[in-house]
N, C-alpha and C. Protein backbone atom coordinates (compact mmCIF):
# COMPACT_ATOMS: atom_id res chain seq x y z
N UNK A 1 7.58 60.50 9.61
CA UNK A 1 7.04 60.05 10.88
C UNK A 1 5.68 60.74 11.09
N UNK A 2 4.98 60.05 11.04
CA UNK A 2 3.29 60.55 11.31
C UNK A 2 2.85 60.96 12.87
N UNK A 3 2.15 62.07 13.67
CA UNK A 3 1.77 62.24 14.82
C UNK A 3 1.99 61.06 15.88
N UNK A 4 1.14 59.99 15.30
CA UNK A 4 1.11 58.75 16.54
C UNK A 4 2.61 58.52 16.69
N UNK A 5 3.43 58.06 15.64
CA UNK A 5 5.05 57.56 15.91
C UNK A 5 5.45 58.79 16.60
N UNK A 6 5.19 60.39 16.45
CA UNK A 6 6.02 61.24 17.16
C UNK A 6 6.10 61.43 18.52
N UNK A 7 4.70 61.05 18.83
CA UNK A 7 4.34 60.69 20.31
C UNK A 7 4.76 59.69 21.03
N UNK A 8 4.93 58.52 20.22
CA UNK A 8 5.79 57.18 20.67
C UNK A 8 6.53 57.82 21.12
N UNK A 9 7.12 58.19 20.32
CA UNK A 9 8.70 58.83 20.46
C UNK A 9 9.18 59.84 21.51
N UNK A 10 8.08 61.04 21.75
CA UNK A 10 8.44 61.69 22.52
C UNK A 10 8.28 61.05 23.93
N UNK A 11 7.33 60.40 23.90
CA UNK A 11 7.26 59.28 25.46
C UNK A 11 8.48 58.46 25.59
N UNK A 12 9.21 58.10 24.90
CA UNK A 12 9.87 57.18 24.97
C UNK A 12 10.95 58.00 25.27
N UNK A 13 11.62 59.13 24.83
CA UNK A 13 12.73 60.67 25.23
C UNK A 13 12.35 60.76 26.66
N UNK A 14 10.96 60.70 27.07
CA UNK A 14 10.93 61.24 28.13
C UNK A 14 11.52 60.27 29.13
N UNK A 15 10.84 58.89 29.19
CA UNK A 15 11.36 58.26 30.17
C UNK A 15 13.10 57.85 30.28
N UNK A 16 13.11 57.93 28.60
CA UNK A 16 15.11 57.44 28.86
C UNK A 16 15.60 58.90 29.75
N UNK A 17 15.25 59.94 29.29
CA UNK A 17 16.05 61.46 29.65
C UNK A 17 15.41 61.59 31.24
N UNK A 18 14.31 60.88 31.80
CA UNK A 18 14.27 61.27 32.90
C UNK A 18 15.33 60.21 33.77
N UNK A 19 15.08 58.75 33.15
CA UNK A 19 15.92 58.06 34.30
C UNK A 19 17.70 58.51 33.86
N UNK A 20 17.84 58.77 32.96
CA UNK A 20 19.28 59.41 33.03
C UNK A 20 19.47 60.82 33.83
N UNK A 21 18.43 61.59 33.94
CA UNK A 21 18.55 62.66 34.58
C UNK A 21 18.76 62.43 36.18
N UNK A 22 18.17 61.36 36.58
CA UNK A 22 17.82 60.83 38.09
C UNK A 22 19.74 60.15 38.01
N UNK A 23 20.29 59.29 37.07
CA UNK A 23 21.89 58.90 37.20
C UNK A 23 22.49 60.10 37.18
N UNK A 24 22.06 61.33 36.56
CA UNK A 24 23.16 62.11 36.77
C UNK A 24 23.36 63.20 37.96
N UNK A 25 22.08 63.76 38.22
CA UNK A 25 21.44 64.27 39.38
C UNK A 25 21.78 64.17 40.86
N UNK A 26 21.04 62.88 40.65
CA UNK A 26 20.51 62.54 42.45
C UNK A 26 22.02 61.06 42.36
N UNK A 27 21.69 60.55 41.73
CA UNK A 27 23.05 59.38 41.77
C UNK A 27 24.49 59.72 41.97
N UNK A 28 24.56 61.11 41.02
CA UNK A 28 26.12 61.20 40.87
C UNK A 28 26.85 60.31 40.20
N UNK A 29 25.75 59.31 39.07
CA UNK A 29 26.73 58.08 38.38
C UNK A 29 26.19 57.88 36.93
N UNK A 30 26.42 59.19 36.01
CA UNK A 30 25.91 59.09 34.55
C UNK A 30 26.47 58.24 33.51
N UNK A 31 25.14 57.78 32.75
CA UNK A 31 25.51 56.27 32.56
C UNK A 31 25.47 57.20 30.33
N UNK A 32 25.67 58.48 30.68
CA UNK A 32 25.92 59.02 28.86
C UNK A 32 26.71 60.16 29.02
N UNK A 33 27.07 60.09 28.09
CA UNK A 33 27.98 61.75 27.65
C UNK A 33 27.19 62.82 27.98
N UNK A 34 27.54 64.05 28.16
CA UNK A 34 26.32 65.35 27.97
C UNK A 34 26.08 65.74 26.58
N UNK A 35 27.22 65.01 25.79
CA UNK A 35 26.10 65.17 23.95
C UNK A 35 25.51 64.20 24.05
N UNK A 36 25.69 63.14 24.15
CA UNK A 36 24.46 61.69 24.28
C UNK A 36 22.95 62.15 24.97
N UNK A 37 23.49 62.93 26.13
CA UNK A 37 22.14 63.33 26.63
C UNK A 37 21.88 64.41 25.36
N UNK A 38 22.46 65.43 25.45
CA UNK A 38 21.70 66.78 24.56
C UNK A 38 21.06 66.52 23.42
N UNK A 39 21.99 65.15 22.60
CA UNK A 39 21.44 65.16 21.69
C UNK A 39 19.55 64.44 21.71
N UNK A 40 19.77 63.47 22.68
CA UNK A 40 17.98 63.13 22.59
C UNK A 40 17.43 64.60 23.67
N UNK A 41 17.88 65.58 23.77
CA UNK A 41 17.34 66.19 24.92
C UNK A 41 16.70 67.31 23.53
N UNK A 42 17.67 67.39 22.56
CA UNK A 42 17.28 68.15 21.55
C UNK A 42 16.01 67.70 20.37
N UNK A 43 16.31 66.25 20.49
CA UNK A 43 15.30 65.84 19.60
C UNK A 43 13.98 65.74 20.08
N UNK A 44 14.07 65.35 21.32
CA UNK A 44 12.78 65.94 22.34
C UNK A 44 12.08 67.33 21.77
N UNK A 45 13.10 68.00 22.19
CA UNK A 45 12.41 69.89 22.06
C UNK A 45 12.08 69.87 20.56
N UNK A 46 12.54 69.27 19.73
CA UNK A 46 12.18 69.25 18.11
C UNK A 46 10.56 68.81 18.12
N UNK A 47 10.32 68.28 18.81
CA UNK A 47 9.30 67.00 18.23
C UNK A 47 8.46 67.58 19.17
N UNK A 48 8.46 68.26 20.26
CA UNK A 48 7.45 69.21 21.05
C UNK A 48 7.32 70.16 20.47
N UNK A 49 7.84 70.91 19.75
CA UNK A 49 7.96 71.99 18.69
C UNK A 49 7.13 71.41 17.59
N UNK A 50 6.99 70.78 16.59
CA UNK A 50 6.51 69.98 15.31
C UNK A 50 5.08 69.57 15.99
N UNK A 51 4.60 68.99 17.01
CA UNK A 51 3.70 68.77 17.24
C UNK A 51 3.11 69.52 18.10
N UNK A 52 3.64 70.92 19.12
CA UNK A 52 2.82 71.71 19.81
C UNK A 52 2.33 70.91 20.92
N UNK A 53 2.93 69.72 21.28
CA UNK A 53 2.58 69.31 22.67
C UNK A 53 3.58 69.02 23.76
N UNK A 54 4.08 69.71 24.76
CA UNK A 54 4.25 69.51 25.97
C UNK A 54 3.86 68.70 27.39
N UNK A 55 4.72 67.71 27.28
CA UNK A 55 3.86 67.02 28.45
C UNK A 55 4.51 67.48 29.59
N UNK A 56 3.96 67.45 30.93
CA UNK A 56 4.16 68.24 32.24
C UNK A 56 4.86 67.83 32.82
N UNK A 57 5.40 66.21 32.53
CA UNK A 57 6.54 65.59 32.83
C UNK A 57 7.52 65.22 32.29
N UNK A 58 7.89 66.24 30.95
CA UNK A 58 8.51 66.39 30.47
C UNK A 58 10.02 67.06 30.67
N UNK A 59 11.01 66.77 30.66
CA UNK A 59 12.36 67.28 31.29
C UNK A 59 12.61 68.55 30.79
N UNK A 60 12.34 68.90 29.78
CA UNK A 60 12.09 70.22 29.34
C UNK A 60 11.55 71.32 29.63
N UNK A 61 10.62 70.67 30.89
CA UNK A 61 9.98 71.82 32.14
C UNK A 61 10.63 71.89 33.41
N UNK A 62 11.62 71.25 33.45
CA UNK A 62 12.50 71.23 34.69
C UNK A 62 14.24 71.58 34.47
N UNK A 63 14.58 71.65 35.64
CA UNK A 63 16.53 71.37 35.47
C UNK A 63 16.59 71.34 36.40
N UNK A 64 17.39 69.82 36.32
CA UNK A 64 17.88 69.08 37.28
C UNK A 64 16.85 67.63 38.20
N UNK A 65 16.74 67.72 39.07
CA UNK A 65 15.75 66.60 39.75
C UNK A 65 16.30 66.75 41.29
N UNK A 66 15.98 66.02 42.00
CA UNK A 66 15.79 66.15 43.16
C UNK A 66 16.85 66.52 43.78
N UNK A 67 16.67 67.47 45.09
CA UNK A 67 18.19 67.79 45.70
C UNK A 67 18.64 66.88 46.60
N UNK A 68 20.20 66.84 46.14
CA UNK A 68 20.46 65.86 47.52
C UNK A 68 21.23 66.05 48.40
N UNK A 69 20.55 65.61 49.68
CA UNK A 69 20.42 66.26 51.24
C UNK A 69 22.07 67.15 51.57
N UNK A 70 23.33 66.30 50.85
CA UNK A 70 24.59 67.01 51.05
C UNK A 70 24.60 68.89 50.45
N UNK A 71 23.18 69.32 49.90
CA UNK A 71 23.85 70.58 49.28
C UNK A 71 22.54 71.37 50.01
N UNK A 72 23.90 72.33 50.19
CA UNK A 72 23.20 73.94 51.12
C UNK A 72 22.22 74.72 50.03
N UNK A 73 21.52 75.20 50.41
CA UNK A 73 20.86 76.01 49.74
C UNK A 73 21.18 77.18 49.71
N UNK A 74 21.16 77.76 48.01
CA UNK A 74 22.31 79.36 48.45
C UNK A 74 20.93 80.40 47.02
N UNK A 75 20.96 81.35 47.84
CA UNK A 75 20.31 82.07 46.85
C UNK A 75 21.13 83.47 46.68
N UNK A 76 21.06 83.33 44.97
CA UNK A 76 21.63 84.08 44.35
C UNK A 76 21.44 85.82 44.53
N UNK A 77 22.45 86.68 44.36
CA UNK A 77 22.08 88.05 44.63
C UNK A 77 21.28 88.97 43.32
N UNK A 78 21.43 88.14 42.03
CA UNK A 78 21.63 88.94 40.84
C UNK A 78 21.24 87.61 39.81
N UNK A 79 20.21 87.46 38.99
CA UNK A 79 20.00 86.57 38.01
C UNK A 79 21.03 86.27 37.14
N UNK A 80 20.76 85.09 37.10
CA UNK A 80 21.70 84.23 36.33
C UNK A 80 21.43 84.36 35.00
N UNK A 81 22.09 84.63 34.18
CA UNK A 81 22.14 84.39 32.47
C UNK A 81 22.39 83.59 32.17
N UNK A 82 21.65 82.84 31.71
CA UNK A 82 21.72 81.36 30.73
C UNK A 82 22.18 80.96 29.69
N UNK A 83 22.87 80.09 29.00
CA UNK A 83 23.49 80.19 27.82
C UNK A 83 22.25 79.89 27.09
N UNK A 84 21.38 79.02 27.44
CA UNK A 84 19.92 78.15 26.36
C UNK A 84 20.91 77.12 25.64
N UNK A 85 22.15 76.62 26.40
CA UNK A 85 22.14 75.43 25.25
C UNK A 85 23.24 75.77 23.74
N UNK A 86 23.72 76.98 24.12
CA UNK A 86 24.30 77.22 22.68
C UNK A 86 25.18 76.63 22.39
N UNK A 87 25.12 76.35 21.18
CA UNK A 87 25.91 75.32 20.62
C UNK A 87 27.11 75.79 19.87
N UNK A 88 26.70 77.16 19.01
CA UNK A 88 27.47 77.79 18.05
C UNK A 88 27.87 79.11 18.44
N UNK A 89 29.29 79.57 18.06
CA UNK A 89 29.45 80.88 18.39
C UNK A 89 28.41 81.87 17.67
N UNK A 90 28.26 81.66 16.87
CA UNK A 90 25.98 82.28 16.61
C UNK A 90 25.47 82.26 17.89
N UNK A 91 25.15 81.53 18.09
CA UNK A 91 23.91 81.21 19.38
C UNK A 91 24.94 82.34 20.64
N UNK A 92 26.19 82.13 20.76
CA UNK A 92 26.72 82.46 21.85
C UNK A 92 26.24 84.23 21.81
N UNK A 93 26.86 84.70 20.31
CA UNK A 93 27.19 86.32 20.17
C UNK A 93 25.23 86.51 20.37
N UNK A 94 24.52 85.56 19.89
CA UNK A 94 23.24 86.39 20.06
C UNK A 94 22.94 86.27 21.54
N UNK A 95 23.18 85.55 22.31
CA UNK A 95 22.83 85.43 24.19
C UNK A 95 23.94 86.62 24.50
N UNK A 96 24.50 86.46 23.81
CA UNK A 96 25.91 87.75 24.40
C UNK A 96 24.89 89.23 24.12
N UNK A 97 24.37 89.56 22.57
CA UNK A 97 24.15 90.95 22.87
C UNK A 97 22.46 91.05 23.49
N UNK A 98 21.51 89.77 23.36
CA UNK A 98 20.57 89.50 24.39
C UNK A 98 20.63 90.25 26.00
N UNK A 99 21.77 89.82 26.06
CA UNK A 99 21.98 89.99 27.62
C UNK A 99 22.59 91.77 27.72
N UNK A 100 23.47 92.11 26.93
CA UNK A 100 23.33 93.29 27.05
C UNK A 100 22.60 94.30 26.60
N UNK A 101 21.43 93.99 25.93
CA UNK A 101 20.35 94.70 25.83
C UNK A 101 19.45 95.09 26.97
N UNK A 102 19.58 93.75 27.54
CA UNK A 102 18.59 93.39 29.40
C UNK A 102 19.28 94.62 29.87
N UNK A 103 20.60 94.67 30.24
CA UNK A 103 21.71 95.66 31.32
C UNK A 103 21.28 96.70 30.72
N UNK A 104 21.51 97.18 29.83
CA UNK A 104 21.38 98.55 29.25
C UNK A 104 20.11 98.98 29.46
């Protein structure tokens, strides 16, 4: 796949992953699996990676989409630790001693 097709491509991730993000989000009515999503959510981050471009409306700069009006706003006492997505008990044990490196 040459630059121009990767760009097709990543435009084309963006708009399916945003209007699915808006069904799962703000709708409450997801129309894919969360591997259906991850998996183009992953091939996205591949292909922004390979080509070094980020677009600003890209879902990959956000989580989640718009709030809707039923939810309170609550702020947290203590940061949240993130998994990043791990897939493998690899990925898990390295966010696992990640995070206790932070504490310590």
């Amino acid at each position: 796949m040459n630059n121009k097709e990767k760009f097709k491509r990543m435009e084309e991730l963006i708009v399916e992953l945003n209007k699915l993000a808006y069904e799962y989000y703000v709708l409450d009515n997801p129309s894919v699996s969360d591997k259906e999503y991850d998996k183009k959510y992953d091939e996205l981050t591949s292909l922004e990676k390979e080509t070094g471009v980020v677009y600003p409306y890209s879902p990959t700069q956000r989580v989640g989409d718009v709030v809707l009006p039923e939810f309170q706003k609550y702020t947290h006492k203590a940061r949240l630790w993130s998994l990043d997505k791990a897939q493998t008990i690899e990925e898990v044990l390295e966010w696992h001693n990640r995070n206790k490196r932070l504490v310590e």
